[in-house]
Protein backbone atom coordinates (compact mmCIF):
# COMPACT_ATOMS: atom_id res chain seq x y z
CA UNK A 1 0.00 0.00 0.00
CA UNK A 2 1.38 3.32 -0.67
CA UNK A 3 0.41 7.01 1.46
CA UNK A 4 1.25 10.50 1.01
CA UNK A 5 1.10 13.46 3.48
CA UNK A 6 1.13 16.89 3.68
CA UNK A 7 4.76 16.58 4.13
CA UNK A 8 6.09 15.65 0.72
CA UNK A 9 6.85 12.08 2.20
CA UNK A 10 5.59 8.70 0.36
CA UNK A 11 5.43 5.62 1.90
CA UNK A 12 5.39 2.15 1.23
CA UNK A 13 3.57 -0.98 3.71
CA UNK A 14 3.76 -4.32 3.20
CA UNK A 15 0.21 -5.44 4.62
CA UNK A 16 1.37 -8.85 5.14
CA UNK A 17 4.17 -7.76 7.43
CA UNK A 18 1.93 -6.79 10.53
CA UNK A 19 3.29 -7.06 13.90
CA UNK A 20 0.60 -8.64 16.05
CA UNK A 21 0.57 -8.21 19.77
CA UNK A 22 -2.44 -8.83 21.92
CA UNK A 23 -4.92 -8.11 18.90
CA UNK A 24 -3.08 -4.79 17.92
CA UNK A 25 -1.67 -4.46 14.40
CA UNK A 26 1.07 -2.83 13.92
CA UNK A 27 2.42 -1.83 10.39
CA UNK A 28 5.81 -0.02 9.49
CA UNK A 29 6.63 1.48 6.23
CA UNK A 30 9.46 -0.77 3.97
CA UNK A 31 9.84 1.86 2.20
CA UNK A 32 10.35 5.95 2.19
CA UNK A 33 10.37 8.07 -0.70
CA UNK A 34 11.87 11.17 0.90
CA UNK A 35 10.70 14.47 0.33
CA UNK A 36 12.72 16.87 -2.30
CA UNK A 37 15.54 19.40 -0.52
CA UNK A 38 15.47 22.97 -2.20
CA UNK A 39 16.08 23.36 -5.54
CA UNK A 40 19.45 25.18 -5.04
CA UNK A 41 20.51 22.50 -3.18
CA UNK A 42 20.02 19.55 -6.27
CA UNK A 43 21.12 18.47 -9.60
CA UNK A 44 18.22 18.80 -12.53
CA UNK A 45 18.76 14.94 -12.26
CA UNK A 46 18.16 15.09 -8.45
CA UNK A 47 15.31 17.02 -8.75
CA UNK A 48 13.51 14.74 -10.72
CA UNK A 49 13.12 11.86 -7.89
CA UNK A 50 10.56 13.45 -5.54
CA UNK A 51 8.22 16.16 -4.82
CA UNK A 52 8.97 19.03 -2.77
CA UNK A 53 5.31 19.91 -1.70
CA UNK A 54 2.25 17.86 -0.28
CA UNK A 55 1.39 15.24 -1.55
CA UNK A 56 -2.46 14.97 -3.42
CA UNK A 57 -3.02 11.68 -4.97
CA UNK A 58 -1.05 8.13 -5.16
CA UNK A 59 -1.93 5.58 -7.54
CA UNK A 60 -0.50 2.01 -8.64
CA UNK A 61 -0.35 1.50 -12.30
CA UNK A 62 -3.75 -0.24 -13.13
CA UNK A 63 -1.93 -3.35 -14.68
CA UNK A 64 1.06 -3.62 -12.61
CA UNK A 65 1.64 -2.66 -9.47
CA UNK A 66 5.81 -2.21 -10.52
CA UNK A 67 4.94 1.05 -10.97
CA UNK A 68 2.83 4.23 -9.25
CA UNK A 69 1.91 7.33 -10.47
CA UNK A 70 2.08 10.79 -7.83
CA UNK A 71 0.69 14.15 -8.10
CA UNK A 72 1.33 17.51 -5.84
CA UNK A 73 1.27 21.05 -4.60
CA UNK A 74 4.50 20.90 -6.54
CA UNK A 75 2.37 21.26 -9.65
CA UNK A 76 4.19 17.86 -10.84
CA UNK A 77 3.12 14.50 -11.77
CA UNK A 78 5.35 11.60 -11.29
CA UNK A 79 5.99 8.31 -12.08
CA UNK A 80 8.26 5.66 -10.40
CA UNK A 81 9.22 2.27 -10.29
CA UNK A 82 7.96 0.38 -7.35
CA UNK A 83 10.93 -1.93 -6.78
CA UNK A 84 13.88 0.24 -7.05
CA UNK A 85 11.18 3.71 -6.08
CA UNK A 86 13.66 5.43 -9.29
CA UNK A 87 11.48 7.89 -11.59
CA UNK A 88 10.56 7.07 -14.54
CA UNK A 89 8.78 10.64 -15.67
CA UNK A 90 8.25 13.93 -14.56
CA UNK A 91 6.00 16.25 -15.75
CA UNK A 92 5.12 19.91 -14.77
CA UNK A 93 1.55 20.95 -15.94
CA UNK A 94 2.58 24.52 -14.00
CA UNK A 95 -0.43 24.06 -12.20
CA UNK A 96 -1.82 22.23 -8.71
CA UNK A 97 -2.77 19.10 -9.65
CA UNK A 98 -5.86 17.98 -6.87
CA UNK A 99 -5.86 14.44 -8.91
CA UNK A 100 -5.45 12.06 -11.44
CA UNK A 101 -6.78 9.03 -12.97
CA UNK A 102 -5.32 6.02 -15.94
CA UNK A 103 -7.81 3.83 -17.38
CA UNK A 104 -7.88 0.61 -15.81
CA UNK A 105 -9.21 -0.77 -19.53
CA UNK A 106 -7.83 0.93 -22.08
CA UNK A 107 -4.69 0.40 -24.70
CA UNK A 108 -4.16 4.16 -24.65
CA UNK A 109 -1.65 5.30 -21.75
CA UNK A 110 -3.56 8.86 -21.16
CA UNK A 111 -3.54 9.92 -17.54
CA UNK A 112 -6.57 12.54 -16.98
CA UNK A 113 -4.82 15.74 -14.83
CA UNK A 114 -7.44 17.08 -12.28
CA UNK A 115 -5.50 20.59 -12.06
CA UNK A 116 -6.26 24.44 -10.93
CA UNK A 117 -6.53 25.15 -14.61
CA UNK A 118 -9.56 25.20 -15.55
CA UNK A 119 -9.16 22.26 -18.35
CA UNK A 120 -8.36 18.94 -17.97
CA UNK A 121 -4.85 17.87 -18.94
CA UNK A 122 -4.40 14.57 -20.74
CA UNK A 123 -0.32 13.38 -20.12
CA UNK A 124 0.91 10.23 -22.90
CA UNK A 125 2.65 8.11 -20.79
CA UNK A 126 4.05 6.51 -24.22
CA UNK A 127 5.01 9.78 -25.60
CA UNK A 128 6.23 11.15 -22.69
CA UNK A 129 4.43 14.70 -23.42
CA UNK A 130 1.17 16.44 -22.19
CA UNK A 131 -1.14 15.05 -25.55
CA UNK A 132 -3.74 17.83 -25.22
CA UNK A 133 -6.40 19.42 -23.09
CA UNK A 134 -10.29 18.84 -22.04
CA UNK A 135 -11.67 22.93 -22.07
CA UNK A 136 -15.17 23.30 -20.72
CA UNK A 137 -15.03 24.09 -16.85
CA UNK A 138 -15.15 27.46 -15.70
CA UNK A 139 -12.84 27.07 -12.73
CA UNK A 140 -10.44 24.60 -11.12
CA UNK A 141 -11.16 20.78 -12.22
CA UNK A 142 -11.23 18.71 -8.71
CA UNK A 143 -11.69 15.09 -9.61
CA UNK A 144 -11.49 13.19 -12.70
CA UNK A 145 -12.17 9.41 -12.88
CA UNK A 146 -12.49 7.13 -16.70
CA UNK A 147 -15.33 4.43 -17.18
CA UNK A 148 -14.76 0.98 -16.46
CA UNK A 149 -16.58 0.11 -19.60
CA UNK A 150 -15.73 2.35 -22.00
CA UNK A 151 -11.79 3.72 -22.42
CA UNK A 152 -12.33 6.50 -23.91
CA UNK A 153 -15.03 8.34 -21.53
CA UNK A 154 -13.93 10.39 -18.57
CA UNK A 155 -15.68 12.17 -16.11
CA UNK A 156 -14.83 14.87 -14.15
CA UNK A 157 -15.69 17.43 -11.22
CA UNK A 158 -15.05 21.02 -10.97
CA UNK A 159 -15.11 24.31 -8.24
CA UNK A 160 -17.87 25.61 -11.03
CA UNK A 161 -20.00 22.58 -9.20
CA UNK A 162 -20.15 20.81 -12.96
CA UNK A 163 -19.76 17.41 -13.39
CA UNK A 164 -18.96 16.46 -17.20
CA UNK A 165 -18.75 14.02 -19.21
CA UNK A 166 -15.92 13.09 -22.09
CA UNK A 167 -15.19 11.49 -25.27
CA UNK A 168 -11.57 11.68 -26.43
CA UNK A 169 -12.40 11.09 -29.41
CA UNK A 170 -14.50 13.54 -30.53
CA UNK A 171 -12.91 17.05 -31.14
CA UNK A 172 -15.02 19.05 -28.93
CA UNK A 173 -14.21 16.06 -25.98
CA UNK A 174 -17.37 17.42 -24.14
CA UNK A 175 -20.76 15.03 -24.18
CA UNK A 176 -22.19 17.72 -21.84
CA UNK A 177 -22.99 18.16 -17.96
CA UNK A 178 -25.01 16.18 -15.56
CA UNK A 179 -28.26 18.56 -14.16
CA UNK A 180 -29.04 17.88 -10.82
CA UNK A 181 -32.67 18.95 -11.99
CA UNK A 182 -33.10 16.62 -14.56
CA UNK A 183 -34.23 12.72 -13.41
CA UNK A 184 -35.31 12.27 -16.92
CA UNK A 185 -31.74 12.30 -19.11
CA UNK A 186 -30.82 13.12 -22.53
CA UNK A 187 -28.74 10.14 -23.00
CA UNK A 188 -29.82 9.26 -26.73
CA UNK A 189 -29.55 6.02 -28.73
CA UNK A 190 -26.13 4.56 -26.97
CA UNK A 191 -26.05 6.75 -24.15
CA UNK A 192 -22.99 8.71 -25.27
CA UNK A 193 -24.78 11.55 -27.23
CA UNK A 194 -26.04 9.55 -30.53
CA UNK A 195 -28.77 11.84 -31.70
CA UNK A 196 -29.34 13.33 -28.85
CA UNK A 197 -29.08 17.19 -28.23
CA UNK A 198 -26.40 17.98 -25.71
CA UNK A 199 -26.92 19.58 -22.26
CA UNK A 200 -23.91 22.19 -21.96
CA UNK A 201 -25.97 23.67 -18.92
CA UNK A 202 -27.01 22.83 -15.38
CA UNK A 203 -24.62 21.89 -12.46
CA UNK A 204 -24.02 18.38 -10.43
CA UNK A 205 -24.05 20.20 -6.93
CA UNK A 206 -24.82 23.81 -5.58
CA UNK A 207 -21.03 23.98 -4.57
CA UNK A 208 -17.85 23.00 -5.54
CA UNK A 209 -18.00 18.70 -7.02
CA UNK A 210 -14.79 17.52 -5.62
CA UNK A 211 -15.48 13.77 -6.09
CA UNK A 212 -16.96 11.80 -9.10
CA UNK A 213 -16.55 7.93 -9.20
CA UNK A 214 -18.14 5.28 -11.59
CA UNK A 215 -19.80 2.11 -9.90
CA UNK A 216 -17.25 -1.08 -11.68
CA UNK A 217 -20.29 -1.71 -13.91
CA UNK A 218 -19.88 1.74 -15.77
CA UNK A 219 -23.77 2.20 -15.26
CA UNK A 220 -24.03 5.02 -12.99
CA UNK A 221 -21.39 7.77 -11.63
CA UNK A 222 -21.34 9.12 -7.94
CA UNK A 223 -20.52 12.59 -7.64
CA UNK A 224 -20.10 14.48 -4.18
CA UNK A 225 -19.99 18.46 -3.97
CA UNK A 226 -19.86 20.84 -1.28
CA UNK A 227 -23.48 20.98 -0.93
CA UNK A 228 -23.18 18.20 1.26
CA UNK A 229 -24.73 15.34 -0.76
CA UNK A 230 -23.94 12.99 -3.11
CA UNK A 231 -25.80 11.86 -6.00
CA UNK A 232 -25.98 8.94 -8.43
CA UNK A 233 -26.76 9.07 -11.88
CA UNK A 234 -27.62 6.86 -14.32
CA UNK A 235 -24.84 7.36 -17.42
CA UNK A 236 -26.97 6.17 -19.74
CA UNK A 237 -29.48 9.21 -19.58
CA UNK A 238 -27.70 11.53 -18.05
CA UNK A 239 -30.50 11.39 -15.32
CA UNK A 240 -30.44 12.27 -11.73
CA UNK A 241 -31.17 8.77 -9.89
CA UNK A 242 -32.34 10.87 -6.91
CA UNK A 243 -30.96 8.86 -4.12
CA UNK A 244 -31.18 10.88 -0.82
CA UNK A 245 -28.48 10.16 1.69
CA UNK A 246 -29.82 12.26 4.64
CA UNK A 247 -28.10 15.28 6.31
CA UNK A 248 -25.51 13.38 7.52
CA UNK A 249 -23.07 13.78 4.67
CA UNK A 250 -19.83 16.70 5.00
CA UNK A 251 -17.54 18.29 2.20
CA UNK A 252 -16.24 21.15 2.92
CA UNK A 253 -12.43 21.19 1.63
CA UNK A 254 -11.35 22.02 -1.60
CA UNK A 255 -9.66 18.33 -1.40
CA UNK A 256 -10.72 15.48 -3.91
CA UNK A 257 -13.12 13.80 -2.14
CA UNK A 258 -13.61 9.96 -2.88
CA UNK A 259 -16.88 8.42 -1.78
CA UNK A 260 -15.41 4.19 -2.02
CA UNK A 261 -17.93 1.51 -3.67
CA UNK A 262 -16.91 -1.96 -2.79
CA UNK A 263 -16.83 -4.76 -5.52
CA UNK A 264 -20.51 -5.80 -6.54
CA UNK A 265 -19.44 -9.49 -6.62
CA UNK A 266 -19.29 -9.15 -3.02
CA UNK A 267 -22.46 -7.35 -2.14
CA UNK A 268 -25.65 -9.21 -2.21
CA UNK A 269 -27.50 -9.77 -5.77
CA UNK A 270 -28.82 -6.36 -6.65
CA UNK A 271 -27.43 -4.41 -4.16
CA UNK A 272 -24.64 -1.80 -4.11
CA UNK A 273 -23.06 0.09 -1.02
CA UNK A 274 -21.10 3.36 -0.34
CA UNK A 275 -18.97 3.83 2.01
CA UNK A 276 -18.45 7.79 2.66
CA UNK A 277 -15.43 9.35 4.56
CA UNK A 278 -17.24 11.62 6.75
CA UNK A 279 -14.92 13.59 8.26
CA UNK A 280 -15.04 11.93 11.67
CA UNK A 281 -16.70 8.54 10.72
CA UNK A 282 -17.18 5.90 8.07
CA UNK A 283 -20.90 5.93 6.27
CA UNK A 284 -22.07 3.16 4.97
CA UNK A 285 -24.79 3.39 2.70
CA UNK A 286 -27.36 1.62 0.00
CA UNK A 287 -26.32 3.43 -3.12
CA UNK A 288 -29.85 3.41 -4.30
CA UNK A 289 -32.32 3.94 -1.57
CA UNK A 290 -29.93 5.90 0.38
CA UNK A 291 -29.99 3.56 4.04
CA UNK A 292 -27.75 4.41 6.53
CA UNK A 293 -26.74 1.23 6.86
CA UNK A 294 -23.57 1.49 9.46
CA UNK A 295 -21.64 4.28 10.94
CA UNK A 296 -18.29 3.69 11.94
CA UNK A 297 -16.60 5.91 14.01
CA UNK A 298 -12.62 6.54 13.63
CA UNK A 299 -11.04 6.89 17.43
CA UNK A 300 -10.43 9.65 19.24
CA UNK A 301 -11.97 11.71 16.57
CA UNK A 302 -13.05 15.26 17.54
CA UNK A 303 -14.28 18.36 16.07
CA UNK A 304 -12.83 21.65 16.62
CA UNK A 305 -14.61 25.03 17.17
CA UNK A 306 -13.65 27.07 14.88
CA UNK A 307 -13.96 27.08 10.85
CA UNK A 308 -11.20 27.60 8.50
CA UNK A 309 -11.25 29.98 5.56
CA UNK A 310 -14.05 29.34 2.83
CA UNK A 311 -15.77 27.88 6.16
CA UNK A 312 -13.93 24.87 6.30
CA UNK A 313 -14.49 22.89 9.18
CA UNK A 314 -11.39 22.11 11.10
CA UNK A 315 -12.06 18.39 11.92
CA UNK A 316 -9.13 16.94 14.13
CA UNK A 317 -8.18 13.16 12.67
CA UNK A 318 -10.69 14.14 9.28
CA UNK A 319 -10.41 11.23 7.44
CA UNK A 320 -9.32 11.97 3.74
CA UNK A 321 -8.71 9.16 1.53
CA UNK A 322 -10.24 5.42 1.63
CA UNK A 323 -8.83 2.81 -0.38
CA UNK A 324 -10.10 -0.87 -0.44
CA UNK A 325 -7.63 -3.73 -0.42
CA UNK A 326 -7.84 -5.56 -3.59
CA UNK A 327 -8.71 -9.31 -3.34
CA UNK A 328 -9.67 -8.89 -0.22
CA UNK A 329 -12.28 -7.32 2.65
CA UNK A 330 -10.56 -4.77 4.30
CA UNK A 331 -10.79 -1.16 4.34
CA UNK A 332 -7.71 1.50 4.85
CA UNK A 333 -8.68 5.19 5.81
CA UNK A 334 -6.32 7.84 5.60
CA UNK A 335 -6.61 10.89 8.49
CA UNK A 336 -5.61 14.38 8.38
CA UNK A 337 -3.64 13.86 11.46
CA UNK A 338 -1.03 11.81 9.34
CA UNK A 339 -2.45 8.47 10.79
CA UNK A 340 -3.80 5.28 8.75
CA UNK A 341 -6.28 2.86 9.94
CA UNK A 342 -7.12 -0.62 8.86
CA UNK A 343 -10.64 -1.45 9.05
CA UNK A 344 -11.64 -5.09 9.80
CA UNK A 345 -13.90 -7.72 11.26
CA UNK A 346 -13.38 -10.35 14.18
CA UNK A 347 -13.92 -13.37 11.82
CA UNK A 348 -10.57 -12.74 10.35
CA UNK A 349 -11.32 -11.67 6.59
CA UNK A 350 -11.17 -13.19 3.74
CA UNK A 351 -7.83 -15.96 3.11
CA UNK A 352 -5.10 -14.98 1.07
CA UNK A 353 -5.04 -15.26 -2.63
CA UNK A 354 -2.40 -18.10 -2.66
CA UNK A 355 -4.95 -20.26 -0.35
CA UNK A 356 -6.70 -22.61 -1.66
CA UNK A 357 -9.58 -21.45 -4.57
CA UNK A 358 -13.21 -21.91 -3.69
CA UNK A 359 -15.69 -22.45 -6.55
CA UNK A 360 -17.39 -18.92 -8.04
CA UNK A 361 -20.19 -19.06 -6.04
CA UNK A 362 -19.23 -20.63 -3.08
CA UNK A 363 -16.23 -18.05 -3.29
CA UNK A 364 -19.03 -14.84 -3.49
CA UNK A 365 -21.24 -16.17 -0.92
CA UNK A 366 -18.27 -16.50 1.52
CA UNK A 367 -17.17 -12.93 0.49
CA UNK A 368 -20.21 -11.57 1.29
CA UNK A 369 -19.92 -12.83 4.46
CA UNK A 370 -16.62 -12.01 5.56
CA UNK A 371 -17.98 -8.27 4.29
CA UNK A 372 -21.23 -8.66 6.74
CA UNK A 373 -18.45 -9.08 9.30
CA UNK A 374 -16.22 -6.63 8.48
CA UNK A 375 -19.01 -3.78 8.80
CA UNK A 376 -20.88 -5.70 11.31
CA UNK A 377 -17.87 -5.81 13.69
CA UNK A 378 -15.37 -3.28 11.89
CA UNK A 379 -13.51 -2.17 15.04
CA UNK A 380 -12.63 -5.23 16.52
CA UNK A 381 -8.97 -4.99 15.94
CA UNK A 382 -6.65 -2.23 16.60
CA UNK A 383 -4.84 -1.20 13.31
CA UNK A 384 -1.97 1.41 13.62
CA UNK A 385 0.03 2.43 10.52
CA UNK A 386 3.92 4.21 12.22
């Protein structure tokens, strides 16, 4: 697992490598990436190998986890090998860059730039060059995030409280902007503007949308904003799905914001759950119907008094990031106090890959098990990240 902080720092964590003491986990990095000394100080070469400012998104290569791809404050994104944590690339889009996103389908190597500028960048990994940009927001782009189903759609989230939708391939780029009025959609014939008249009006959320992910079916897209809610929609149409998830829900930061959908093959038939970092606790929701179904509560967590500029809410231990451990039922949450928590259930999880296989249904139906007890008894063990 990688992690970034505030302090330029990345770090690496073997998750097998846990020291276990009277139920208490306790992980320590294998690696550091050390943060960049000044400028004046370094080689060009030198300068290449890390970032000098916080860190804003970390991300394994979609088909290989040899290599990871890092954005910053720094206004540089950067590219590494795992093993030997040596750069491969280094690009400066001369601009903050809140996030970034590579298909996990596609042949093209295009990573989408979430960036102050007001257009999205698009860098060619293959070329090694910044291949061209995605104009259409009228402020800073917050979140970007491709289908799962088709490689050459992207959506994306902006300060203008837009949420748009992408072709590549088309020479305008734009297929037009998700109305949070509309339940009805546009979609047209396929769904991706055939014959259809486009909707270059309307916005996602009253606020700043600082989070937009796709469920792994490509069907619908779940956007959050600053409005405090998040809403699905339905990709096909373009339509507001009108799921209500209550006044619980908080976004104020300028952050990207990631609400995490677990793996539907591990949810019961027709179902799909959200779980929402809110702030102080872990939301766990129907998608659909909007349910609260759990709230899980980080320790020690605590909110201060007084409100930050814009009227940010200055949330001791705010949790930031979640990330979901791939092949398994676990749950890692990232905190603005620089810790990381493991999230997971007294029935020990789900066995390790290299176990034994169970048939595909057996398999599921002891997934979604392990996942009842995960959120049914989430804190049982005490996870600490040093």
């Amino acid at each position: 697992m990688l992690s970034g902080g505030a302090e330029a720092l990345i770090k690496f964590w073997d998750l097998e490598s846990a020291e276990n003491t009277s139920n208490h986990f306790t992980y320590r990095p294998s690696a550091i990436l050390q943060k960049q000394e000044p400028r004046t100080h370094q080689s060009k070469e030198q300068s290449r190998t890390s970032h000098n400012f916080g860190i804003t998104h970390l991300s394994f290569y979609p088909f290989d986890s040899q290599a990871f791809l890092s954005s910053s404050y720094d206004h540089t994104l950067k590219i590494y090998a795992t093993e030997t944590l040596s750069p491969s690339a280094s690009f400066d889009l001369n601009s903050t860059i809140y996030s970034h996103a590579l298909s996990p389908i596609a042949d093209h190597l295009l990573v989408a730039c979430a960036t102050q500028h007001p257009a999205i960048r698009l860098v060619d990994l293959r070329s090694g060059a910044s291949a061209h940009s995605l104009p259409g927001h009228q402020g800073a782009v917050l979140s970007v995030s491709w289908s799962p189903r088709n490689e050459h759609v992207l959506a994306s989230g902006g300060s203008d409280g837009t949420a748009r939708l992408w072709d590549i391939r088309r020479s305008a780029g734009s297929l037009g902007v998700l109305d949070l009025e509309d339940s009805v959609g546009i979609g047209g014939e396929d769904g991706l503007g055939k014959n259809a008249r486009q909707r270059e009006h309307g916005k996602a959320h009253i606020g700043a949308c600082n989070g937009v992910v796709w469920t792994d079916s490509g069907n619908h897209l779940v956007t959050a904003g600053h409005d405090e809610r998040v809403r699905v929609w339905d990709v096909s149409t373009g339509a507001n799905a009108l799921s209500h998830f209550g006044p619980t829900i908080k976004n104020t930061h300028r952050s990207s914001l990631l609400p995490l959908l677990p793996p539907s093959h591990i949810t019961p038939p027709g179902k799909q759950t959200m779980l929402y970092p809110n702030e102080k606790d872990l939301l766990l929701f129907d998608l659909f119907d909007g349910t609260l179904l759990k709230r899980l509560r980080s320790p020690g967590a605590a909110v201060a008094q007084a409100r930050g500029a814009a009227g940010q809410r200055n949330v001791r231990h705010r949790i930031t990031a979640l990330a979901w451990r791939a092949g398994d039922v676990k749950v890692y949450s990232a905190h603005s106090d620089g810790v990381v928590r493991g999230w997971v259930g007294d029935d020990g999880g789900v066995e390790d890959e290299e176990e034994k296989e169970e048939s595909g249904d057996e398999g599921r139906e002891r997934k979604r098990r392990a996942l009842d007890g995960v959120f049914r008894e989430l804190t049982g063990r005490k996870i600490t990240f040093n």
